[in-house]
PDB file of N, CA and C in Angstrom:
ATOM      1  N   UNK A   1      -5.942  18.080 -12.321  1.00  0.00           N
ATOM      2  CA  UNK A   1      -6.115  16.968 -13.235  1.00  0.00           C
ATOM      3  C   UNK A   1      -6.432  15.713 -12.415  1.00  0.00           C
ATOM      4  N   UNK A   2      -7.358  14.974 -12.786  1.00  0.00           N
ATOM      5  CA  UNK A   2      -7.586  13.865 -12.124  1.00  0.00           C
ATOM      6  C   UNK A   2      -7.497  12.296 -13.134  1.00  0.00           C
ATOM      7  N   UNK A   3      -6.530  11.222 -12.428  1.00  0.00           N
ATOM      8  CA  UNK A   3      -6.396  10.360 -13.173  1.00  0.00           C
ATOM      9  C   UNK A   3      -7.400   9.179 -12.180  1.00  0.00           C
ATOM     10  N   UNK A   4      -7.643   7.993 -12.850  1.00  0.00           N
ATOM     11  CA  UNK A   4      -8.292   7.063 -12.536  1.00  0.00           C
ATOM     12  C   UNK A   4      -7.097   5.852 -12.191  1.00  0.00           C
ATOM     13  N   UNK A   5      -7.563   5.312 -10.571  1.00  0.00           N
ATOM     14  CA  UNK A   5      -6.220   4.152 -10.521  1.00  0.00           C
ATOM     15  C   UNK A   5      -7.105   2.708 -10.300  1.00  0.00           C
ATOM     16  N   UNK A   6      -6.402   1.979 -10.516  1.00  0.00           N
ATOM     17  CA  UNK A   6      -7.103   0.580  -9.159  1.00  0.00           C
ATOM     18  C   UNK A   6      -6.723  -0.056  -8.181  1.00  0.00           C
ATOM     19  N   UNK A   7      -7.959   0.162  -7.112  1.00  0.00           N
ATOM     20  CA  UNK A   7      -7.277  -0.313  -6.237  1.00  0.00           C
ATOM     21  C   UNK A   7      -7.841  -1.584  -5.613  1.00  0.00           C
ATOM     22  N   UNK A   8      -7.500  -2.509  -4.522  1.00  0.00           N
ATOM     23  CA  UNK A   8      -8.219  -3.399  -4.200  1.00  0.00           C
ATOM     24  C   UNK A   8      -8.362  -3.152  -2.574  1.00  0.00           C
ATOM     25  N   UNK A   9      -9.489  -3.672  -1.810  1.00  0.00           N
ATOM     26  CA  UNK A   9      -9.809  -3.463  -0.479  1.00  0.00           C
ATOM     27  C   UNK A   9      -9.798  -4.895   0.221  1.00  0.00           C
ATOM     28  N   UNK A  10      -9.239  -5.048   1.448  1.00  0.00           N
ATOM     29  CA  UNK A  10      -9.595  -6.486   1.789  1.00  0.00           C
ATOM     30  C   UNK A  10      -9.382  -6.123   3.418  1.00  0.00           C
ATOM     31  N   UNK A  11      -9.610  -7.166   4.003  1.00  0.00           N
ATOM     32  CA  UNK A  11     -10.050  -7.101   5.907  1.00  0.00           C
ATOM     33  C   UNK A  11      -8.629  -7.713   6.259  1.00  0.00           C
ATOM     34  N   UNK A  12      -8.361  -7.028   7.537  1.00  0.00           N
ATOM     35  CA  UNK A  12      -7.599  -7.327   7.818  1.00  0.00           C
ATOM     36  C   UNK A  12      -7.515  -7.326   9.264  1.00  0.00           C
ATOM     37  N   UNK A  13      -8.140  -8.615  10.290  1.00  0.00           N
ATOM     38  CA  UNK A  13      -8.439  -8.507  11.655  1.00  0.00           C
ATOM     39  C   UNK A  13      -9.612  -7.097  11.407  1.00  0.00           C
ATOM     40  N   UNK A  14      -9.121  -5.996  12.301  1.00  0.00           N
ATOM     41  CA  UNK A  14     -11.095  -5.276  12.254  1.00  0.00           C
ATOM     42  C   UNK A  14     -10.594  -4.019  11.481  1.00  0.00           C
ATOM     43  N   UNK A  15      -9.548  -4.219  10.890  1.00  0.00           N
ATOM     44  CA  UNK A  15      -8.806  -2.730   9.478  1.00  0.00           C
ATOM     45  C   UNK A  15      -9.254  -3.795   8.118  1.00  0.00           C
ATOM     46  N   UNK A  16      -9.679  -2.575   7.378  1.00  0.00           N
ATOM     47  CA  UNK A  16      -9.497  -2.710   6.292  1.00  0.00           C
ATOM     48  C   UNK A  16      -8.790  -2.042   5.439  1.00  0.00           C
ATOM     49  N   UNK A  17      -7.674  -2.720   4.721  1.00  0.00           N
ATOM     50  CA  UNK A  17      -6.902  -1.897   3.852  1.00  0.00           C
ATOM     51  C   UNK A  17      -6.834  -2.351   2.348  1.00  0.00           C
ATOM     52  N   UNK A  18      -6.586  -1.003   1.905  1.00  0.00           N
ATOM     53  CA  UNK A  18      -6.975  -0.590   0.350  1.00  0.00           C
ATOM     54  C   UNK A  18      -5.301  -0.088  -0.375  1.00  0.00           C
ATOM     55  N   UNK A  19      -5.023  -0.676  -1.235  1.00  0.00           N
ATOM     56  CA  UNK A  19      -4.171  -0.625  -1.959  1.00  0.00           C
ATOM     57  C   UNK A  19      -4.139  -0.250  -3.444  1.00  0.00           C
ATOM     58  N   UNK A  20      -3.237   0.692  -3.594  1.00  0.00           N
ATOM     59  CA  UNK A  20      -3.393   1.156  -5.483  1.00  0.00           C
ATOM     60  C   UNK A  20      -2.380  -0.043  -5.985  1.00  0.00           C
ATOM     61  N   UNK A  21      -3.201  -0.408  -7.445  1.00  0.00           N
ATOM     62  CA  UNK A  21      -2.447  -1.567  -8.185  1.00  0.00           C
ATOM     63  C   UNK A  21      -0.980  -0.921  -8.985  1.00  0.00           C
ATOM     64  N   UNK A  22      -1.425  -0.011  -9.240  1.00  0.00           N
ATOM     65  CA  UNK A  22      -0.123   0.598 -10.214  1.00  0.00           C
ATOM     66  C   UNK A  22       0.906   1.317  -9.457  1.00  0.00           C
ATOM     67  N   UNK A  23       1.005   1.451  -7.875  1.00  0.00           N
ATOM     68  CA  UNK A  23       2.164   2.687  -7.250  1.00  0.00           C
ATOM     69  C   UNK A  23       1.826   1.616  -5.969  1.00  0.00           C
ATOM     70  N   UNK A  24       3.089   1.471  -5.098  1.00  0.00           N
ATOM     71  CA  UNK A  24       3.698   1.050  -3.987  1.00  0.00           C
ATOM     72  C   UNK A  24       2.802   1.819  -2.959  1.00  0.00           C
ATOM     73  N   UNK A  25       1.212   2.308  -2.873  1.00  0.00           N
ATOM     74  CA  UNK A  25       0.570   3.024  -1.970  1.00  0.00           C
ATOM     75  C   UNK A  25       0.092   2.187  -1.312  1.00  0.00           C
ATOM     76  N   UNK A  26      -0.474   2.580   0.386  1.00  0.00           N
ATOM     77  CA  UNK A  26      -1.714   1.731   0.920  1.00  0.00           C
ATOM     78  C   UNK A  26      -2.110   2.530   1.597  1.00  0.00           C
ATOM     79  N   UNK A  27      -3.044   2.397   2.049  1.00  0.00           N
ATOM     80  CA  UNK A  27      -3.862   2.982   3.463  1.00  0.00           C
ATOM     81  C   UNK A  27      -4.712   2.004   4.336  1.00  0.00           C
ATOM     82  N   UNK A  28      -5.519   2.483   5.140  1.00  0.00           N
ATOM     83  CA  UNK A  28      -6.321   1.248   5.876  1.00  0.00           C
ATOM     84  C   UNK A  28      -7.345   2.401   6.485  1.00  0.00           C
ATOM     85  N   UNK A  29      -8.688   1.749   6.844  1.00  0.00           N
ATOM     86  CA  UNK A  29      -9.373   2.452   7.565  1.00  0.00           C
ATOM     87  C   UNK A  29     -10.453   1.599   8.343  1.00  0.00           C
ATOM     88  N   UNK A  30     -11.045   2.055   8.986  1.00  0.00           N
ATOM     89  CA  UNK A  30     -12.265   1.316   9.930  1.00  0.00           C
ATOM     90  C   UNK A  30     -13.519   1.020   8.544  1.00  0.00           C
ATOM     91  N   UNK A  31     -13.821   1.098   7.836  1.00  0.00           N
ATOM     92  CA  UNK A  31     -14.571   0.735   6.826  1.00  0.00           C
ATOM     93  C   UNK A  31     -13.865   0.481   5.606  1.00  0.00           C
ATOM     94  N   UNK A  32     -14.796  -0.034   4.368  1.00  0.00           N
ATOM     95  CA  UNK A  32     -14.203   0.015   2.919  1.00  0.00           C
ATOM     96  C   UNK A  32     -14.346   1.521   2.400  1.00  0.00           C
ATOM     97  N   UNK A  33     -15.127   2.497   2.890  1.00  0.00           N
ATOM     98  CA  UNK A  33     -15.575   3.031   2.002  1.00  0.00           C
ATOM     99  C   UNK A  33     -13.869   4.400   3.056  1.00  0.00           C
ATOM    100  N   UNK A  34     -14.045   3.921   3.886  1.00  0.00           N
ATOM    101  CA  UNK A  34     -12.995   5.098   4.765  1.00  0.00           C
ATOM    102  C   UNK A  34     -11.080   4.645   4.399  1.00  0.00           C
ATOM    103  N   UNK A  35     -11.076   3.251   3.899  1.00  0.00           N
ATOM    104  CA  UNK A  35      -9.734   2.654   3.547  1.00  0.00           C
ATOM    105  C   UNK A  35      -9.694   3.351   1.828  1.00  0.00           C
ATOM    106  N   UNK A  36     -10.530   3.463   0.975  1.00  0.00           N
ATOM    107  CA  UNK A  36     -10.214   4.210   0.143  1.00  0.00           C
ATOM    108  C   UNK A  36     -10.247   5.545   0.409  1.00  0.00           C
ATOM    109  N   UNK A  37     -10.750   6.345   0.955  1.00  0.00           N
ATOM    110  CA  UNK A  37     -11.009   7.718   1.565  1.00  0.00           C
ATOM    111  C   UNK A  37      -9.326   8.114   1.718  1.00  0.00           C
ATOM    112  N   UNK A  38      -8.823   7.131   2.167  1.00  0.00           N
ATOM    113  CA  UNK A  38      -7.822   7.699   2.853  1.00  0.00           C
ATOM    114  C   UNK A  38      -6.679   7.247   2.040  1.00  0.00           C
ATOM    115  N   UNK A  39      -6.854   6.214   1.014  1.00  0.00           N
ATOM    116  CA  UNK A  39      -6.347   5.924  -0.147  1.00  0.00           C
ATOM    117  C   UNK A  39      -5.848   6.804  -1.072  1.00  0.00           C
ATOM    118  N   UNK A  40      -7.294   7.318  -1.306  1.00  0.00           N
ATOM    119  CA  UNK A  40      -7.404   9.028  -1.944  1.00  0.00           C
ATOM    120  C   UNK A  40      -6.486   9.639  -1.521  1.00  0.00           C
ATOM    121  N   UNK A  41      -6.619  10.284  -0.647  1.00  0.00           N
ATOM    122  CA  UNK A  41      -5.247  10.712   0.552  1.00  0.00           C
ATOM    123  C   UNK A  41      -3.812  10.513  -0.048  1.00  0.00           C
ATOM    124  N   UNK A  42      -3.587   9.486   0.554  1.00  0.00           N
ATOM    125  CA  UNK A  42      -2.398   8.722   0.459  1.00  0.00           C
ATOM    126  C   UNK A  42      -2.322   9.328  -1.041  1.00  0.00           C
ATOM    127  N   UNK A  43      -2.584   9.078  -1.969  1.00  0.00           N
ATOM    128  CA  UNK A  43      -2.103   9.515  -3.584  1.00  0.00           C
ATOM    129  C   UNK A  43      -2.083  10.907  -3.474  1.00  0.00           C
ATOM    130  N   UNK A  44      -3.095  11.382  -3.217  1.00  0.00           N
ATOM    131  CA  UNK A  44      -2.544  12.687  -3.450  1.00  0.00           C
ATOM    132  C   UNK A  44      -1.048  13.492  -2.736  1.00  0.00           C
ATOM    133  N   UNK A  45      -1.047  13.001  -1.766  1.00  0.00           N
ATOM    134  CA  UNK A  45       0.101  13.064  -1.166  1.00  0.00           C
ATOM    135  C   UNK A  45       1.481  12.829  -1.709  1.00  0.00           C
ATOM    136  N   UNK A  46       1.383  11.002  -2.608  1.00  0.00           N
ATOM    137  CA  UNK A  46       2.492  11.106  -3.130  1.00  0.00           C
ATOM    138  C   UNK A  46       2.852  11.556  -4.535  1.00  0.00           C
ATOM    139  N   UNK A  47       1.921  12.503  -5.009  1.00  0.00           N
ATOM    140  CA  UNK A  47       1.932  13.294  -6.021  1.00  0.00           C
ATOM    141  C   UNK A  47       2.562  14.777  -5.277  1.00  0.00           C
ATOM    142  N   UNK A  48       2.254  14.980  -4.779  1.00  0.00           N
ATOM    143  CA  UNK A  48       2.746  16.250  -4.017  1.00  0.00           C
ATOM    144  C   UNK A  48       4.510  16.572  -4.677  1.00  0.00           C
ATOM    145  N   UNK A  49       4.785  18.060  -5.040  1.00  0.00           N
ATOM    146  CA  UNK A  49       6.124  18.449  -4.773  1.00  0.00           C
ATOM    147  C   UNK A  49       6.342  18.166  -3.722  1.00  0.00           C
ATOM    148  N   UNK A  50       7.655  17.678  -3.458  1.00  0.00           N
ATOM    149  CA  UNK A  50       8.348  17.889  -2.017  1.00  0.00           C
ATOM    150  C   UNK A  50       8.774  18.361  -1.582  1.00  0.00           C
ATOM    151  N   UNK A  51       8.784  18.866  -0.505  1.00  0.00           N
ATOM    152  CA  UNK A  51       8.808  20.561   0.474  1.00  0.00           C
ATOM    153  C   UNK A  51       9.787  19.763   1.464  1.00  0.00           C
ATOM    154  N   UNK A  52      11.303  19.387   1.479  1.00  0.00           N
ATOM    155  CA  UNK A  52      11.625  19.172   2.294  1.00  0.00           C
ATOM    156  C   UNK A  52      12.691  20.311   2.767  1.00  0.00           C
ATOM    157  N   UNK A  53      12.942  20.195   4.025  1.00  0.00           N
ATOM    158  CA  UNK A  53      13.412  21.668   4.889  1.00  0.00           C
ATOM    159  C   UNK A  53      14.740  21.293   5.191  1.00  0.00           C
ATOM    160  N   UNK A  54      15.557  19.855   5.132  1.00  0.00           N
ATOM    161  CA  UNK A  54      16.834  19.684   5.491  1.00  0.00           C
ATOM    162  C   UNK A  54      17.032  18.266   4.414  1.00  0.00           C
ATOM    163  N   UNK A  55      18.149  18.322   4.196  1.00  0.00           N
ATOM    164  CA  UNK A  55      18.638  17.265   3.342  1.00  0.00           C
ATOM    165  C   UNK A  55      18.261  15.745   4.239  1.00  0.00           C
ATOM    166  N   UNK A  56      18.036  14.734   3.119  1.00  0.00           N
ATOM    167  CA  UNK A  56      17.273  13.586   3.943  1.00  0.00           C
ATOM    168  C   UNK A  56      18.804  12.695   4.100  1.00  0.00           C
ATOM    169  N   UNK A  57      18.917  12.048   5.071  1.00  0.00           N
ATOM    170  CA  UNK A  57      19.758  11.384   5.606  1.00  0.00           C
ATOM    171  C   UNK A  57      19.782   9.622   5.060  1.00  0.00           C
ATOM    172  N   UNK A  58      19.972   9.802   3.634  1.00  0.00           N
ATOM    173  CA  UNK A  58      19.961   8.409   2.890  1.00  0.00           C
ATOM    174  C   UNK A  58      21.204   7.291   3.748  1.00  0.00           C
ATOM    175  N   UNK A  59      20.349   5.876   4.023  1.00  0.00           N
ATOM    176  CA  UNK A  59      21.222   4.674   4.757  1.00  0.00           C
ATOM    177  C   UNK A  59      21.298   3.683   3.961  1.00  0.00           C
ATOM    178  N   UNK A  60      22.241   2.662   3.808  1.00  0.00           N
ATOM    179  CA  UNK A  60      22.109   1.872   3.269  1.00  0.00           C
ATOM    180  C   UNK A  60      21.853   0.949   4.130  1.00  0.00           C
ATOM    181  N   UNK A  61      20.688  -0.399   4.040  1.00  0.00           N
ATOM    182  CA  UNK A  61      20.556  -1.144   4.772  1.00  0.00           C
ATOM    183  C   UNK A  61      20.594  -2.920   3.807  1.00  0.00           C
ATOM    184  N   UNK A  62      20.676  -3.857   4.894  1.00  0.00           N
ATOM    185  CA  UNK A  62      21.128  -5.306   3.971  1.00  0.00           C
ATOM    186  C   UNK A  62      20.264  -6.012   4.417  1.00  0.00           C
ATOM    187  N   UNK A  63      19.326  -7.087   3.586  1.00  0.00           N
ATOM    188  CA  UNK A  63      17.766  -7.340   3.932  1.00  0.00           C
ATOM    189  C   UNK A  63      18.688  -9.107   3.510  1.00  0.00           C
ATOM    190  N   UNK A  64      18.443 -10.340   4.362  1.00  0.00           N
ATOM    191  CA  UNK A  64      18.233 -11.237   3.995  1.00  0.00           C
ATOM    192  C   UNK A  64      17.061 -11.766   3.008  1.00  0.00           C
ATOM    193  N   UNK A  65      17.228 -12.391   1.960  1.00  0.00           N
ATOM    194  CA  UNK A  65      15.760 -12.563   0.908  1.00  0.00           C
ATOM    195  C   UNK A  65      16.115 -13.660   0.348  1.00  0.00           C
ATOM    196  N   UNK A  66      15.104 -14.591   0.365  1.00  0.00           N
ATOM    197  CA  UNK A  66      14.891 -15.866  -0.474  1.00  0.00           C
ATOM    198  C   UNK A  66      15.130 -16.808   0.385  1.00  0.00           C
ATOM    199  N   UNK A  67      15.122 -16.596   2.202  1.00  0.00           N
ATOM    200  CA  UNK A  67      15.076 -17.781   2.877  1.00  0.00           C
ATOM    201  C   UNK A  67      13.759 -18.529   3.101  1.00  0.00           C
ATOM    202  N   UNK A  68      14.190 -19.840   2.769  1.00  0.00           N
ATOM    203  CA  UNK A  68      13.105 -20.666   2.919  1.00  0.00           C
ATOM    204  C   UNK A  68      12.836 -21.110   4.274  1.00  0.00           C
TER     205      UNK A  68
END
């Protein structure tokens, strides 16, 4: 099944990276047309079942936020 997303592309020093608007994805590549390429990628990936082989080792971590 194939769904349609959006994403946006922009430069970044000599990467360009491409981001989906609707899911926390990115990628980057040496072109626009290779930062979605790999965009592509990246989604399909996080569509994927997950095949993990050992229980994941969840941390809690404490982020300072809202310093000015």
């Amino acid at each position: 099944m194939k769904r349609p997303f959006a994403a946006t592309v922009w430069r970044e020093g000599e990467w360009y990276v491409s981001q989906c608007l609707e899911l926390d994805v990115a990628s980057q590549g040496e072109s626009e047309e290779e930062a979605l390429t790999n965009l592509r990628e990246a989604l399909e990936l996080h569509f994927e079942s997950p095949q993990a082989t050992r229980r994941p080792d969840v941390r809690m971590i404490e982020v300072e936020v809202g310093v000015a």
